[in-house]
C-alpha atoms as a PDB file:
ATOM      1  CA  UNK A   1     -95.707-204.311 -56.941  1.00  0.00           C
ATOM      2  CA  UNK A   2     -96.572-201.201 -55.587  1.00  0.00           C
ATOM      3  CA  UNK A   3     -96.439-197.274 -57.516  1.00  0.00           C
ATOM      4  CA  UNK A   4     -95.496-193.915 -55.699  1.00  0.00           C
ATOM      5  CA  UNK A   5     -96.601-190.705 -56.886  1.00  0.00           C
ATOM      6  CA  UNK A   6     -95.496-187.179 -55.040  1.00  0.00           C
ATOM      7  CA  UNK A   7     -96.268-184.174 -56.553  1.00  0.00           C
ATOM      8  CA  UNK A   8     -94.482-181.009 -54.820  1.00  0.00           C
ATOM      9  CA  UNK A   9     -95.292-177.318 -56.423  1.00  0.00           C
ATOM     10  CA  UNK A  10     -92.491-174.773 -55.927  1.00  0.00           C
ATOM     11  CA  UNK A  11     -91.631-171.027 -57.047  1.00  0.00           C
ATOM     12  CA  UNK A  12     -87.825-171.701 -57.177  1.00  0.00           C
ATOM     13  CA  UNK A  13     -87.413-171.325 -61.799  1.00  0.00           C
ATOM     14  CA  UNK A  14     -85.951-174.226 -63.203  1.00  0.00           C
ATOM     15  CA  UNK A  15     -81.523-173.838 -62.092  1.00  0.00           C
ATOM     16  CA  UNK A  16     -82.856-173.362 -58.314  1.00  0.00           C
ATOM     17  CA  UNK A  17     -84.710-176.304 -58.608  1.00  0.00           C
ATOM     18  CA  UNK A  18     -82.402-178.325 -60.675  1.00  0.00           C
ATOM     19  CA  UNK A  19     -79.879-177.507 -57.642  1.00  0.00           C
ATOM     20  CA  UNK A  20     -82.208-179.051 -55.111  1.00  0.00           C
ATOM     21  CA  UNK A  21     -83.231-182.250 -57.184  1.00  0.00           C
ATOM     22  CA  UNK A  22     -79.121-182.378 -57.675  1.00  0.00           C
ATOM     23  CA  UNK A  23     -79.388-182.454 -53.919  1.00  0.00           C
ATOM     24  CA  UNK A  24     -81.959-184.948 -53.493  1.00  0.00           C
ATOM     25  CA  UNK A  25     -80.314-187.351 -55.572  1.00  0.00           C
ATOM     26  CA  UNK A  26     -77.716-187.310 -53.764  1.00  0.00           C
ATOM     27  CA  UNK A  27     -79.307-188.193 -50.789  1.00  0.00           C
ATOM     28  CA  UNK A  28     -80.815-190.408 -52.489  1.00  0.00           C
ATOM     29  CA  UNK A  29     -77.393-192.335 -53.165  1.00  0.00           C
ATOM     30  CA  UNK A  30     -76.087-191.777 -50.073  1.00  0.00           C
ATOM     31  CA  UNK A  31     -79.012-192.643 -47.748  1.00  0.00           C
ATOM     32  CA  UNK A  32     -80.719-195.255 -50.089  1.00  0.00           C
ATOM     33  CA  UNK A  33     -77.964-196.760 -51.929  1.00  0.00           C
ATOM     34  CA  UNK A  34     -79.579-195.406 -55.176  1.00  0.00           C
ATOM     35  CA  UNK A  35     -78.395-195.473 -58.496  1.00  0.00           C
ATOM     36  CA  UNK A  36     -79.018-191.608 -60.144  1.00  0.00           C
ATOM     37  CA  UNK A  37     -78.500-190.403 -63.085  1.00  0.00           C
ATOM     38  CA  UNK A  38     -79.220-186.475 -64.193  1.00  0.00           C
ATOM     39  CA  UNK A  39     -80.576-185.696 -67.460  1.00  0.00           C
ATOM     40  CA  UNK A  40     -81.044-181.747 -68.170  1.00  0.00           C
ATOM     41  CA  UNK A  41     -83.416-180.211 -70.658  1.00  0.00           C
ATOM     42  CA  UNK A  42     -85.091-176.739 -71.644  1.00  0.00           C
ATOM     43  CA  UNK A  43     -87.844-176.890 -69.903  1.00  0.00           C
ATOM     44  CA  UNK A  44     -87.652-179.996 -67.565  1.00  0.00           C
ATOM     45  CA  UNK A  45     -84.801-182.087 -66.162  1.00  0.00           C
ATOM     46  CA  UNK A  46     -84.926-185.799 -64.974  1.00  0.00           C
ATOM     47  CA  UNK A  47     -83.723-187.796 -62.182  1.00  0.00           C
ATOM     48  CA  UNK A  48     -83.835-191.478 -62.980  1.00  0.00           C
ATOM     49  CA  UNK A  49     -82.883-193.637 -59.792  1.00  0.00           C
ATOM     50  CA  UNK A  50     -82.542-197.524 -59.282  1.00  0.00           C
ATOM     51  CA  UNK A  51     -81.582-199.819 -57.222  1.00  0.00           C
ATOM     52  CA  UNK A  52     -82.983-203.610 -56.302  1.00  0.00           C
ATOM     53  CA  UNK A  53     -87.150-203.830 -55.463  1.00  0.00           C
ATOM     54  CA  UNK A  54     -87.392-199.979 -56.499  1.00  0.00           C
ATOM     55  CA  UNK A  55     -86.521-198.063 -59.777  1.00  0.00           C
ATOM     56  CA  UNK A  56     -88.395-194.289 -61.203  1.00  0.00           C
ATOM     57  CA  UNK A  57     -88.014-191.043 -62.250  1.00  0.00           C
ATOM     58  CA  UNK A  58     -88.156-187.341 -60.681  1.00  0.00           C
ATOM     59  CA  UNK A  59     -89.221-184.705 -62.955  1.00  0.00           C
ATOM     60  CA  UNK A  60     -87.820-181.421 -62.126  1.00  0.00           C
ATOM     61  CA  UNK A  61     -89.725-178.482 -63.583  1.00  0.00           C
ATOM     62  CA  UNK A  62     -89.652-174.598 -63.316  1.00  0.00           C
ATOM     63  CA  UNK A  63     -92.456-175.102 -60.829  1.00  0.00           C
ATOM     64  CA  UNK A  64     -93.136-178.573 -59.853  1.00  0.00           C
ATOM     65  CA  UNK A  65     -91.654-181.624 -58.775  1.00  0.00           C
ATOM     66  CA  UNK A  66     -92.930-184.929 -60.284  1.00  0.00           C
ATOM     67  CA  UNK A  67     -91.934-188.385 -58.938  1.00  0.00           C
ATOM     68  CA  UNK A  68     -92.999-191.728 -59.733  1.00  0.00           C
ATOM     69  CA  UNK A  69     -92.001-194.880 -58.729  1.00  0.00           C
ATOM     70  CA  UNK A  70     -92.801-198.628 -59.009  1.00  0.00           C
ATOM     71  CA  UNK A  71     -91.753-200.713 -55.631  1.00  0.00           C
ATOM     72  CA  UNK A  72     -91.045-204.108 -55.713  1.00  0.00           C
ATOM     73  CA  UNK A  73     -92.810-207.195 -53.955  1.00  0.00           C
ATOM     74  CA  UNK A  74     -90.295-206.891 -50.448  1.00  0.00           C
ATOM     75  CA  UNK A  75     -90.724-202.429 -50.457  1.00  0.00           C
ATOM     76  CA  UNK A  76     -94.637-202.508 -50.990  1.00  0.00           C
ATOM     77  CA  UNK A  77     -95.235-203.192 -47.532  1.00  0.00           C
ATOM     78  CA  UNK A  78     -93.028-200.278 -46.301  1.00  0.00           C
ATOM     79  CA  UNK A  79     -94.494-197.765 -49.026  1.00  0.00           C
ATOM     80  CA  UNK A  80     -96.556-195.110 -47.001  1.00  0.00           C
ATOM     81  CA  UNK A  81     -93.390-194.716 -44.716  1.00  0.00           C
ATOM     82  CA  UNK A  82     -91.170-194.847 -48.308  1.00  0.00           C
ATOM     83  CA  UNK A  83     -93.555-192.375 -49.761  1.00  0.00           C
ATOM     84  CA  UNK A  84     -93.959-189.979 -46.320  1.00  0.00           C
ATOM     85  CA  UNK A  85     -89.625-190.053 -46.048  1.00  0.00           C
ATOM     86  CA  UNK A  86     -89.626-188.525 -49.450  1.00  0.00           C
ATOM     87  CA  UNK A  87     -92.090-185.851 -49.214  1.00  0.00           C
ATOM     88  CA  UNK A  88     -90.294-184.530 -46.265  1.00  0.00           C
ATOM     89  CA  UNK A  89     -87.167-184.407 -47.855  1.00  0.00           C
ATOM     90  CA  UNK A  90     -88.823-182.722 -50.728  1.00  0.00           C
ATOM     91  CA  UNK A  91     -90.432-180.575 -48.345  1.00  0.00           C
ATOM     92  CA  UNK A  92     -87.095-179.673 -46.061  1.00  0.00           C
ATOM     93  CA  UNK A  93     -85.039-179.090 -49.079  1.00  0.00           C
ATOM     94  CA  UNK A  94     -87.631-176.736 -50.944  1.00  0.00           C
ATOM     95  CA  UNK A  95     -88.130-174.790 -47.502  1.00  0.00           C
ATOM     96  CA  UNK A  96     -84.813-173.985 -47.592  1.00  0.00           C
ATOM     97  CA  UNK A  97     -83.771-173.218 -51.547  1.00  0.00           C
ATOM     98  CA  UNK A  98     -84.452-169.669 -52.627  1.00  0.00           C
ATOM     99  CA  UNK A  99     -87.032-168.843 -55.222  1.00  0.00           C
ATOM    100  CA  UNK A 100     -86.177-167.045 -58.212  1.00  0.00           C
ATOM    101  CA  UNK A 101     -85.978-163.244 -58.320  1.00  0.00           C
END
């Protein structure tokens, strides 16, 4: 078992972000055949995603992005190309979200 951590700071407030990890997940469903599901908050929202050899959780924040993930036995060999597809999805969709006013 293997565990991914990507950390992405943005300036976008909380709803623009929310839209873009909204986005992401799914992507996420689509591209990955992941599982999502959305849970909204205050101050912090959460993506959960699953689906067989990989399951974790995407913090969404006013300011930062937060995921972690474990990877099973069969993923752990692919998880620096795993790790560098979601970063520049991260990165592509926060390049192109507007920050907050």
């Amino acid at each position: 078992m293997s565990n991914l951590h990507i950390h992405r700071h943005h300036q976008l407030g909380l709803p623009a972000a929310r839209k873009v990890a909204f986005l992401w997940a799914e992507k996420a469903e689509e591209k990955f055949d992941m599982k999502c599901s959305y849970e909204e908050g205050e101050t912090q929202d959460t993506v959960h995603f699953n689906r067989a050899g990989i399951q974790g959780t995407l913090k969404v924040g006013a300011d930062q992005f937060e995921l972690q993930a474990t990877l099973g036995f069969l993923f752990s060999a692919f998880k620096h190309r795993i790790e560098s597809e979601i970063g520049q999805q991260f990165d592509a969709l926060l390049n192109t979200a507007k920050p907050r006013p």
